[in-house]
PDB file of N, CA and C in Angstrom:
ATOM      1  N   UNK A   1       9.850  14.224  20.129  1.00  0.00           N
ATOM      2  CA  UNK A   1       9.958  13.287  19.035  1.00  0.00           C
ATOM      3  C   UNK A   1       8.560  12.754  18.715  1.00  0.00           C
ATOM      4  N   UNK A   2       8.474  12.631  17.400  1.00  0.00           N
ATOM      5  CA  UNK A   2       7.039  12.361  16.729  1.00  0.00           C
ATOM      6  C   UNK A   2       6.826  10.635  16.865  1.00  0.00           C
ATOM      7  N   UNK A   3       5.157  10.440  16.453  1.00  0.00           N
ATOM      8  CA  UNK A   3       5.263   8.851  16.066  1.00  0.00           C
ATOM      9  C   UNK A   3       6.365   8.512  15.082  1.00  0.00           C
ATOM     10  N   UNK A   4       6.256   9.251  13.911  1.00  0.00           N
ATOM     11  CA  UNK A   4       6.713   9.059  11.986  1.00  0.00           C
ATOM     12  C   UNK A   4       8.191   8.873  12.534  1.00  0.00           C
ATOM     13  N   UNK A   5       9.195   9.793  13.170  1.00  0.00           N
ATOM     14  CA  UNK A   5      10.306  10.141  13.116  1.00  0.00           C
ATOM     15  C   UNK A   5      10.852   8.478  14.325  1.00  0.00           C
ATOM     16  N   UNK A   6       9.765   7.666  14.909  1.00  0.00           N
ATOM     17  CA  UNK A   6      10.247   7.037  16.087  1.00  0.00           C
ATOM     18  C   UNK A   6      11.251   5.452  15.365  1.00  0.00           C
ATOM     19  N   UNK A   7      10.464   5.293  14.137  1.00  0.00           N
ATOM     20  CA  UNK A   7      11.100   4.109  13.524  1.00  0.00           C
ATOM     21  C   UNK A   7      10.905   4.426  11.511  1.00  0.00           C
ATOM     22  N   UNK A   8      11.706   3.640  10.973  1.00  0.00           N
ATOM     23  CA  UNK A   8      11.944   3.770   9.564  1.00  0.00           C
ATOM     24  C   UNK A   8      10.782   3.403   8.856  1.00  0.00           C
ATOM     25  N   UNK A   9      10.305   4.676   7.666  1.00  0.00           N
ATOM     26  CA  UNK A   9       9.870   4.562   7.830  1.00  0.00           C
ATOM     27  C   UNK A   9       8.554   3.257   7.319  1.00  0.00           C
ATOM     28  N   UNK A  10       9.714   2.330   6.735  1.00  0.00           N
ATOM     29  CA  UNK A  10       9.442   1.294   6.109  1.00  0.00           C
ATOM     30  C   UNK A  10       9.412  -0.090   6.585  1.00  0.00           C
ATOM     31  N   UNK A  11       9.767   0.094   8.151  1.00  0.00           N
ATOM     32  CA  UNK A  11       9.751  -0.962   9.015  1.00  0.00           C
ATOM     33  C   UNK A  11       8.821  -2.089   9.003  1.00  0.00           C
ATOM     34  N   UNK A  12       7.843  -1.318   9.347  1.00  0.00           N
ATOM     35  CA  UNK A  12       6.516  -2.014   9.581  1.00  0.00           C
ATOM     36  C   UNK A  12       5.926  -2.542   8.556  1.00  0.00           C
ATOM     37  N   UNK A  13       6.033  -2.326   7.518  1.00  0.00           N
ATOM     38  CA  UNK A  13       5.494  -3.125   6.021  1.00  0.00           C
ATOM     39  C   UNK A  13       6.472  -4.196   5.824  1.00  0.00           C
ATOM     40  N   UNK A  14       8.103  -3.937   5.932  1.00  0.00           N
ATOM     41  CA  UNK A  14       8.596  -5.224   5.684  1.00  0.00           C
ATOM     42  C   UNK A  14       8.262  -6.343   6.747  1.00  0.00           C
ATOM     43  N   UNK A  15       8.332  -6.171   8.350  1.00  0.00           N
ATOM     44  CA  UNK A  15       7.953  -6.970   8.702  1.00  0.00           C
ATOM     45  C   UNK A  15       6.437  -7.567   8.591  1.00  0.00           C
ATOM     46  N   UNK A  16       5.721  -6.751   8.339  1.00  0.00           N
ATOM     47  CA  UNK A  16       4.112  -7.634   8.233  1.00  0.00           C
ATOM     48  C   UNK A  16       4.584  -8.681   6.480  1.00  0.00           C
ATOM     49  N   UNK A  17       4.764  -8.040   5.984  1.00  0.00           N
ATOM     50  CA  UNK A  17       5.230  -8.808   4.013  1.00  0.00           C
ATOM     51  C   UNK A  17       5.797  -9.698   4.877  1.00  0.00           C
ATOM     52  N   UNK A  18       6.849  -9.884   5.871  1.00  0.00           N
ATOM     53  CA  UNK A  18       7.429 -11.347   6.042  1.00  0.00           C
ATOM     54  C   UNK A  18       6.797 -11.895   6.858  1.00  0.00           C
ATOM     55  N   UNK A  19       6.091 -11.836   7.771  1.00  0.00           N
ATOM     56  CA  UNK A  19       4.968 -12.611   8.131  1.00  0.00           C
ATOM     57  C   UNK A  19       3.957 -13.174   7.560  1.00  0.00           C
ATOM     58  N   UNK A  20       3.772 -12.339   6.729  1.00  0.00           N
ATOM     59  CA  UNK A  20       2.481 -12.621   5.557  1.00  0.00           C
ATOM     60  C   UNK A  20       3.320 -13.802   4.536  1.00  0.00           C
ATOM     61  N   UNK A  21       4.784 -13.586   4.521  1.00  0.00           N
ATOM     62  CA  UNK A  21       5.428 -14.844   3.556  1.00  0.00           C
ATOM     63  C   UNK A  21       5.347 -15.745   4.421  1.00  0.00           C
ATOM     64  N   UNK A  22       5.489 -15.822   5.436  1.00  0.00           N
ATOM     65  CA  UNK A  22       5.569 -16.803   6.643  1.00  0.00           C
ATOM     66  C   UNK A  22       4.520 -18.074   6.184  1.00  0.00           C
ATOM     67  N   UNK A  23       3.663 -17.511   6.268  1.00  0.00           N
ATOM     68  CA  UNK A  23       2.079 -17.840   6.547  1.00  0.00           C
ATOM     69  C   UNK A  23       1.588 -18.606   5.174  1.00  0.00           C
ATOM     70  N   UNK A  24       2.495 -17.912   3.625  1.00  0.00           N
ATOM     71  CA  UNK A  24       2.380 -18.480   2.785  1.00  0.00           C
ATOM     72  C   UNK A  24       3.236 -19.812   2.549  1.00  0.00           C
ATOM     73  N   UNK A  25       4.189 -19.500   3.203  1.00  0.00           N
ATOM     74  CA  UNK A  25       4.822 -20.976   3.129  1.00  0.00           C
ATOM     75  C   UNK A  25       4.903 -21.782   3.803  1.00  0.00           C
ATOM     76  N   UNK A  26       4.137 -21.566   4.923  1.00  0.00           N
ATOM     77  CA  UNK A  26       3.813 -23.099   5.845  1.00  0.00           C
ATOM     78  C   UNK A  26       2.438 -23.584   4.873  1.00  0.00           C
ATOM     79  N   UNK A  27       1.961 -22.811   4.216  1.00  0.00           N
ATOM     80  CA  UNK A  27       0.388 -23.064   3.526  1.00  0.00           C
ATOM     81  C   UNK A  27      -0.599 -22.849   4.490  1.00  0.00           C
ATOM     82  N   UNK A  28      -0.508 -21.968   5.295  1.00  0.00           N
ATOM     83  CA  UNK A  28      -1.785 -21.974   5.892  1.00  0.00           C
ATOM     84  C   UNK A  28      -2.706 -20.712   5.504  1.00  0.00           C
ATOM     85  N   UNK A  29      -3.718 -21.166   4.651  1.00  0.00           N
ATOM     86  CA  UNK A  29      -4.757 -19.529   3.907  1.00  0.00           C
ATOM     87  C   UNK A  29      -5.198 -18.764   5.328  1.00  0.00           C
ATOM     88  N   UNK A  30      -6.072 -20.131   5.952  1.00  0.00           N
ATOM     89  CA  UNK A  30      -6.721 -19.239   7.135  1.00  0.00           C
ATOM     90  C   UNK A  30      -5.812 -18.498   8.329  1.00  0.00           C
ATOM     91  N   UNK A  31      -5.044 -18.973   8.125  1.00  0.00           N
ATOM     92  CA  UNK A  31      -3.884 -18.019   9.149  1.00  0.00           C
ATOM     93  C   UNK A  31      -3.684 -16.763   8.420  1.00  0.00           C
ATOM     94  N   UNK A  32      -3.208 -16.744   6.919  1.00  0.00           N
ATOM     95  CA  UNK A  32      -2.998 -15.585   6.328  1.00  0.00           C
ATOM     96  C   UNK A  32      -4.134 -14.640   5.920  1.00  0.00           C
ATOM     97  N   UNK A  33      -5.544 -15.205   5.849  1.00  0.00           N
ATOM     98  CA  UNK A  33      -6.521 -14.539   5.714  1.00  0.00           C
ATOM     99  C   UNK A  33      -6.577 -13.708   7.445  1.00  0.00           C
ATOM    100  N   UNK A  34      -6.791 -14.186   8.243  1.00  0.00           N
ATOM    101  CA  UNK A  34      -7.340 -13.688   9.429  1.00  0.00           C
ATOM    102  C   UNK A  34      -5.690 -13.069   9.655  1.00  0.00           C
ATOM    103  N   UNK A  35      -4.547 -12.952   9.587  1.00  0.00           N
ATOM    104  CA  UNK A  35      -3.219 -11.920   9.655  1.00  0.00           C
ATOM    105  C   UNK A  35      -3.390 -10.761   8.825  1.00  0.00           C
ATOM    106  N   UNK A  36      -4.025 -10.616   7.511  1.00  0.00           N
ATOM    107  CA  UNK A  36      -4.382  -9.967   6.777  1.00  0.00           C
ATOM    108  C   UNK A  36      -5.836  -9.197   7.457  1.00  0.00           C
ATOM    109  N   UNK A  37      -6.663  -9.953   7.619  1.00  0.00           N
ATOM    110  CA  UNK A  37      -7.539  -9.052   7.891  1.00  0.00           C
ATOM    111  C   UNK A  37      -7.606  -8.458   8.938  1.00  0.00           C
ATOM    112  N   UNK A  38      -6.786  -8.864  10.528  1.00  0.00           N
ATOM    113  CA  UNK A  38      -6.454  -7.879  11.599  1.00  0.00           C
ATOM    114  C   UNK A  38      -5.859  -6.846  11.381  1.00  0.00           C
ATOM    115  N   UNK A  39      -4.931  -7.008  10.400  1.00  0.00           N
ATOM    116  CA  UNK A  39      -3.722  -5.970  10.080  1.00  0.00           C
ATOM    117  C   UNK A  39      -4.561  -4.579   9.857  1.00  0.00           C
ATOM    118  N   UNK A  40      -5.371  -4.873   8.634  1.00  0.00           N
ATOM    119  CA  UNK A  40      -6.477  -4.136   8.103  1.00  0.00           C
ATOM    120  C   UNK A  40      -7.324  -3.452   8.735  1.00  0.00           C
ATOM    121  N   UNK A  41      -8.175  -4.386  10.154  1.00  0.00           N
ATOM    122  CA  UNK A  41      -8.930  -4.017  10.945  1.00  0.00           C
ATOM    123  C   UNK A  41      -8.040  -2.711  12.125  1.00  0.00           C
ATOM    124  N   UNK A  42      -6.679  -3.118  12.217  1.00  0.00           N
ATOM    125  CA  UNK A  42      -5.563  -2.237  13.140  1.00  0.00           C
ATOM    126  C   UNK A  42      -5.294  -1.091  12.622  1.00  0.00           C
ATOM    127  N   UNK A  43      -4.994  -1.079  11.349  1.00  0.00           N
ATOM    128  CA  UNK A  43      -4.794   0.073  10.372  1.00  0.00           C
ATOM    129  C   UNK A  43      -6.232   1.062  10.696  1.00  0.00           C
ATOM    130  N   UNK A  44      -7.739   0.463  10.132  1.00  0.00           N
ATOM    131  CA  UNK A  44      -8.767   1.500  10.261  1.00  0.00           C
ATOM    132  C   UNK A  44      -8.589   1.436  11.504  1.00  0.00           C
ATOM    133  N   UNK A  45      -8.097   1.348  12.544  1.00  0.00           N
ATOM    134  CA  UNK A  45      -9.089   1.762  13.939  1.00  0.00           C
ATOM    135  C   UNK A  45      -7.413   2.954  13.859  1.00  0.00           C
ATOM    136  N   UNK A  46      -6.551   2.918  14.110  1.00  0.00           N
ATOM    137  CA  UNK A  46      -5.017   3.807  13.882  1.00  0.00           C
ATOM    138  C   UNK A  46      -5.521   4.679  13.176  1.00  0.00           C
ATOM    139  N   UNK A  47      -5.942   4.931  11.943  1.00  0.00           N
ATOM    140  CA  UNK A  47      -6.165   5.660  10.925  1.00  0.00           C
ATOM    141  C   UNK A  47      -7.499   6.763  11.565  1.00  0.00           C
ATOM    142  N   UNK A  48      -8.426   6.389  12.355  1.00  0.00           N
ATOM    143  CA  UNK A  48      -9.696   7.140  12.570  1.00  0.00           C
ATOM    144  C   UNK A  48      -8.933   7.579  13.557  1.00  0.00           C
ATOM    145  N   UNK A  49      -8.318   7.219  14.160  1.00  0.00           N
ATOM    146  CA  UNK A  49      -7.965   8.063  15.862  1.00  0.00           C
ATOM    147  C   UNK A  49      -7.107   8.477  15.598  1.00  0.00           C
ATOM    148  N   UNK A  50      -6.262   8.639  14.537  1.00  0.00           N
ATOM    149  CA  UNK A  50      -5.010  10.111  13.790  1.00  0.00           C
ATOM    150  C   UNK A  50      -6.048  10.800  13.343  1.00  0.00           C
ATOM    151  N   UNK A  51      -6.976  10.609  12.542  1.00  0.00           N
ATOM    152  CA  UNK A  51      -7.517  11.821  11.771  1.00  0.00           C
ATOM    153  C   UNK A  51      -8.547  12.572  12.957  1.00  0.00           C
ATOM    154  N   UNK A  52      -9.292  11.819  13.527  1.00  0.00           N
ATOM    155  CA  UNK A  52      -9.701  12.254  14.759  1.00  0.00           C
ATOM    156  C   UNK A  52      -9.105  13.348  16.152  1.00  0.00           C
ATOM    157  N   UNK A  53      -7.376  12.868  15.643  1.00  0.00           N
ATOM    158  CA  UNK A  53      -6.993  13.927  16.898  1.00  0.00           C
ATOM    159  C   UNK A  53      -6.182  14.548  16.248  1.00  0.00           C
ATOM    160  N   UNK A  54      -6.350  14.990  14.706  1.00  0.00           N
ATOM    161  CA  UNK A  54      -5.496  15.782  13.859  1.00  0.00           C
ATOM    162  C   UNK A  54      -3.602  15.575  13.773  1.00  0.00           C
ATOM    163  N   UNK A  55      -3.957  14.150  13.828  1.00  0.00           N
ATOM    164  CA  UNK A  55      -2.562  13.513  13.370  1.00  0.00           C
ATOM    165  C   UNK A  55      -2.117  13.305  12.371  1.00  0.00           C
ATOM    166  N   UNK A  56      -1.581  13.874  11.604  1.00  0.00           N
ATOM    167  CA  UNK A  56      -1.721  14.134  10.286  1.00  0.00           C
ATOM    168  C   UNK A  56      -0.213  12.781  10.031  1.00  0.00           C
ATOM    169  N   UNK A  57       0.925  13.097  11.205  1.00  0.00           N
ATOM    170  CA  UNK A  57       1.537  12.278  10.678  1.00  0.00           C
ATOM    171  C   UNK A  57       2.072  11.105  10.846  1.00  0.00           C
ATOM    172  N   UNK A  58       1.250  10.492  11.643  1.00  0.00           N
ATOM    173  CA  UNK A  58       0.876   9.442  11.394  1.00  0.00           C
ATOM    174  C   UNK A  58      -0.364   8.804  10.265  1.00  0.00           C
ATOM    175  N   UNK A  59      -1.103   9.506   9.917  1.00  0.00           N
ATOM    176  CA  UNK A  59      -1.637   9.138   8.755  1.00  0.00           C
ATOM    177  C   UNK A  59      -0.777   9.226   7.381  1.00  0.00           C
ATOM    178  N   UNK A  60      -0.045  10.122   7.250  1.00  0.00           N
ATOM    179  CA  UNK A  60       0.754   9.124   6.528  1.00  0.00           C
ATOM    180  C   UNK A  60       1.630   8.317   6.635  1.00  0.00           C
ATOM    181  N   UNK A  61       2.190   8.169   7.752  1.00  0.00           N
ATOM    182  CA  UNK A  61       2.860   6.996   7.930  1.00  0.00           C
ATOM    183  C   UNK A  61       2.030   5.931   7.606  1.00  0.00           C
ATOM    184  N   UNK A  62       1.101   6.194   8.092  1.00  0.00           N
ATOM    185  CA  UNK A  62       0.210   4.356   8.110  1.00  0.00           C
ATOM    186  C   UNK A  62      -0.049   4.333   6.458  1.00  0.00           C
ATOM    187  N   UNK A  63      -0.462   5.217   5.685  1.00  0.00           N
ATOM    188  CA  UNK A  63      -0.544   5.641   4.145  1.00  0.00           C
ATOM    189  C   UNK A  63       0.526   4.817   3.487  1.00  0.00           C
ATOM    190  N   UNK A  64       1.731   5.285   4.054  1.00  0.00           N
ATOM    191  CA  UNK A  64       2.967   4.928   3.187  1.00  0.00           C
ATOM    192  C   UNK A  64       3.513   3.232   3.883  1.00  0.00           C
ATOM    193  N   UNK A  65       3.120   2.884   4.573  1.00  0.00           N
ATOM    194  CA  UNK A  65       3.458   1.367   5.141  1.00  0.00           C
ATOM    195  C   UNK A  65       2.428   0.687   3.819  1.00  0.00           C
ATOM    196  N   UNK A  66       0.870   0.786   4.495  1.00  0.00           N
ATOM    197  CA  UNK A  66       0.451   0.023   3.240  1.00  0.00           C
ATOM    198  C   UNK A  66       0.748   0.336   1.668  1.00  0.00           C
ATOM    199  N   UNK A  67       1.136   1.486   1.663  1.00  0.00           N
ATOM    200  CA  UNK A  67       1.599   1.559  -0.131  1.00  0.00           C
ATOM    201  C   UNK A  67       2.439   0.370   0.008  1.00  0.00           C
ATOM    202  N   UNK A  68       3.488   0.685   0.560  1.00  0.00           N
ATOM    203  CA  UNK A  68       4.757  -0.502   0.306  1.00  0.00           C
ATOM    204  C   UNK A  68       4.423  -1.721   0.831  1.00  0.00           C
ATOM    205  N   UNK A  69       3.594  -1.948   1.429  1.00  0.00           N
ATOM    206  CA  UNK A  69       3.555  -3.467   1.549  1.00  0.00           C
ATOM    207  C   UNK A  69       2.665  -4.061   0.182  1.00  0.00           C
ATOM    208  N   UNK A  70       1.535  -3.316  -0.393  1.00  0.00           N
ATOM    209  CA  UNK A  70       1.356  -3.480  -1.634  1.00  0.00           C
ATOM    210  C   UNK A  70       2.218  -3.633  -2.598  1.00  0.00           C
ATOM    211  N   UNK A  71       3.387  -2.416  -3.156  1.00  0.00           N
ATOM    212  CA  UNK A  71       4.527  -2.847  -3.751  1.00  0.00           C
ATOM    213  C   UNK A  71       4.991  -4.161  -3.360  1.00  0.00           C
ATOM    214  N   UNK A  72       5.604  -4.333  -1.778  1.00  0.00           N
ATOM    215  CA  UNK A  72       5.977  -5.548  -1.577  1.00  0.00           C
ATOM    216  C   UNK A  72       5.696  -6.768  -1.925  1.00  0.00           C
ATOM    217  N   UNK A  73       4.049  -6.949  -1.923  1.00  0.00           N
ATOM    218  CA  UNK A  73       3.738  -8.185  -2.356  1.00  0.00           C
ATOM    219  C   UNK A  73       3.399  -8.246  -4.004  1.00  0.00           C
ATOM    220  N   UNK A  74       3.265  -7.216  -5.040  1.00  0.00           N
ATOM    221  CA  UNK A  74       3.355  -6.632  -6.309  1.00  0.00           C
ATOM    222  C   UNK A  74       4.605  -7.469  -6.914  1.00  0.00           C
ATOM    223  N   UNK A  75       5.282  -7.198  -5.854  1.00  0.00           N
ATOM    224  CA  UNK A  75       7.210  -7.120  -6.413  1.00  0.00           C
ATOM    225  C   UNK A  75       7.471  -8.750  -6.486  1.00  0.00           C
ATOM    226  N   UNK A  76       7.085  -8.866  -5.471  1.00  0.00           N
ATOM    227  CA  UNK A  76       8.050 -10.637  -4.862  1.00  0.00           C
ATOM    228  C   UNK A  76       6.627 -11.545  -5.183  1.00  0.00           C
ATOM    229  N   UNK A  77       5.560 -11.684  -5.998  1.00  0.00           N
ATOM    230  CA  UNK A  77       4.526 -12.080  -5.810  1.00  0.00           C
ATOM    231  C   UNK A  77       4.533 -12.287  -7.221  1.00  0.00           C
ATOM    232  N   UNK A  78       5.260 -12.147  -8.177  1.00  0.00           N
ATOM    233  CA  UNK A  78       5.017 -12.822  -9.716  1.00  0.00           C
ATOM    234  C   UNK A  78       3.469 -11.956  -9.714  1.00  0.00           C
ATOM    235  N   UNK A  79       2.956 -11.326  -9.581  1.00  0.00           N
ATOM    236  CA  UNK A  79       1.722 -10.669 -10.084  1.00  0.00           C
ATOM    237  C   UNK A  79       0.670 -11.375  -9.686  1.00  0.00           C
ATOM    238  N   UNK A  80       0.556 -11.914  -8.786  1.00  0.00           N
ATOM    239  CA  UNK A  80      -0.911 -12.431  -7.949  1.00  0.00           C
ATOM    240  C   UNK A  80      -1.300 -12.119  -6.885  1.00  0.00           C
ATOM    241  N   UNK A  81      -1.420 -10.588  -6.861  1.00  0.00           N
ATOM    242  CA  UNK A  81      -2.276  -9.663  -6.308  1.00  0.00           C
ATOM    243  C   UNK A  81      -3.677 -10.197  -6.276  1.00  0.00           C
ATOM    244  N   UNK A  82      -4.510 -10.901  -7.846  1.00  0.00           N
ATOM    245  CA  UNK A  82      -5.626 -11.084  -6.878  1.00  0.00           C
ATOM    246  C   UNK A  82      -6.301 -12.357  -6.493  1.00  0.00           C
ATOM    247  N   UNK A  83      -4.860 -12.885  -5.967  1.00  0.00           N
ATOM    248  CA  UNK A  83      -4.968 -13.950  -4.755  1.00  0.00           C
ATOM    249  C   UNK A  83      -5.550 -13.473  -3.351  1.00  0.00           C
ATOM    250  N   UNK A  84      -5.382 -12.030  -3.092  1.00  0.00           N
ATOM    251  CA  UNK A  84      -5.801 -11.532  -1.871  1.00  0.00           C
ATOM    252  C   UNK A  84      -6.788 -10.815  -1.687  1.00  0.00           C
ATOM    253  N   UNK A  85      -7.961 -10.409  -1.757  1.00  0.00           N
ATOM    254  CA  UNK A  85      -9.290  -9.574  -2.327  1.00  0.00           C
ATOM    255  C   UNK A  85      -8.986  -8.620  -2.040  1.00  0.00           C
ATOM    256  N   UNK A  86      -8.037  -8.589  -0.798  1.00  0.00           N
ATOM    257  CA  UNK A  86      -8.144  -6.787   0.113  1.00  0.00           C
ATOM    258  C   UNK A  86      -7.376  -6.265  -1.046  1.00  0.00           C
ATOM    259  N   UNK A  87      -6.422  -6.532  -1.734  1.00  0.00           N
ATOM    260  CA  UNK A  87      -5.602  -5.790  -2.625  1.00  0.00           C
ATOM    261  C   UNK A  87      -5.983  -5.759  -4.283  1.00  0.00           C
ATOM    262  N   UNK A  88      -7.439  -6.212  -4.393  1.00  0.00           N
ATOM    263  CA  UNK A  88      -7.559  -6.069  -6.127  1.00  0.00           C
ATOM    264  C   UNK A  88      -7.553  -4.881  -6.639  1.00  0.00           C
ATOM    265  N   UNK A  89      -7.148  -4.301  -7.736  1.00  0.00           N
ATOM    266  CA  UNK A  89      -6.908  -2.798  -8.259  1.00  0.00           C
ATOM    267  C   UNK A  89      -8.184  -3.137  -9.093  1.00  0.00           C
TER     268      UNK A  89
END
C-alpha cells in the first residue's frame, strides 16, 4: 500500500482549512501567519524528498491537497485571497 492510497485524498486540506478557520476566529493573525507558514515550510521539505526519491505519488498528492485548500479558502472566503500573501494569483 502506497502513501496516496493510505488516506482520502482530500483529508489533509480540509483539516489544515479548519484549523486555519480556527485561528481566524479566535482573531489571532500571528498564530495564523506562523500555521500558514509551517504548513508551507512542511510541504517544501515533503515535496523535495518525493521528487528526490522519485515519488511521484506523493507529489501529487501534496499538489492536489494544496490545490484544494486554495479552492477551500477561494470558496468559504467571500474572495479574500489576498488577505494571505502565500496565496496571491
Amino acid at each position: 500500500m502506497n502513501y496516496a492510497s493510505q488516506c482520502h485524498s482530500h483529508t489533509i486540506a480540509f483539516i489544515i482549512y479548519m484549523c486555519l478557520r480556527y485561528t481566524d476566529d479566535i482573531d489571532n493573525e500571528k498564530m495564523a501567519s506562523t500555521f500558514l507558514t509551517e504548513f508551507i515550510t512542511w510541504l517544501k521539505k515533503k515535496g523535495k524528498s518525493a521528487a528526490k526519491h522519485g515519488q511521484n505519488e506523493i507529489l501529487v498528492h501534496l499538489l492536489s491537497t494544496t490545490f484544494k485548500i486554495t479552492v477551500l479558502i477561494k470558496y468559504y472566503s467571500d474572495n479574500k485571497m489576498n488577505d494571505f500573501p502565500v496565496f496571491r494569483i
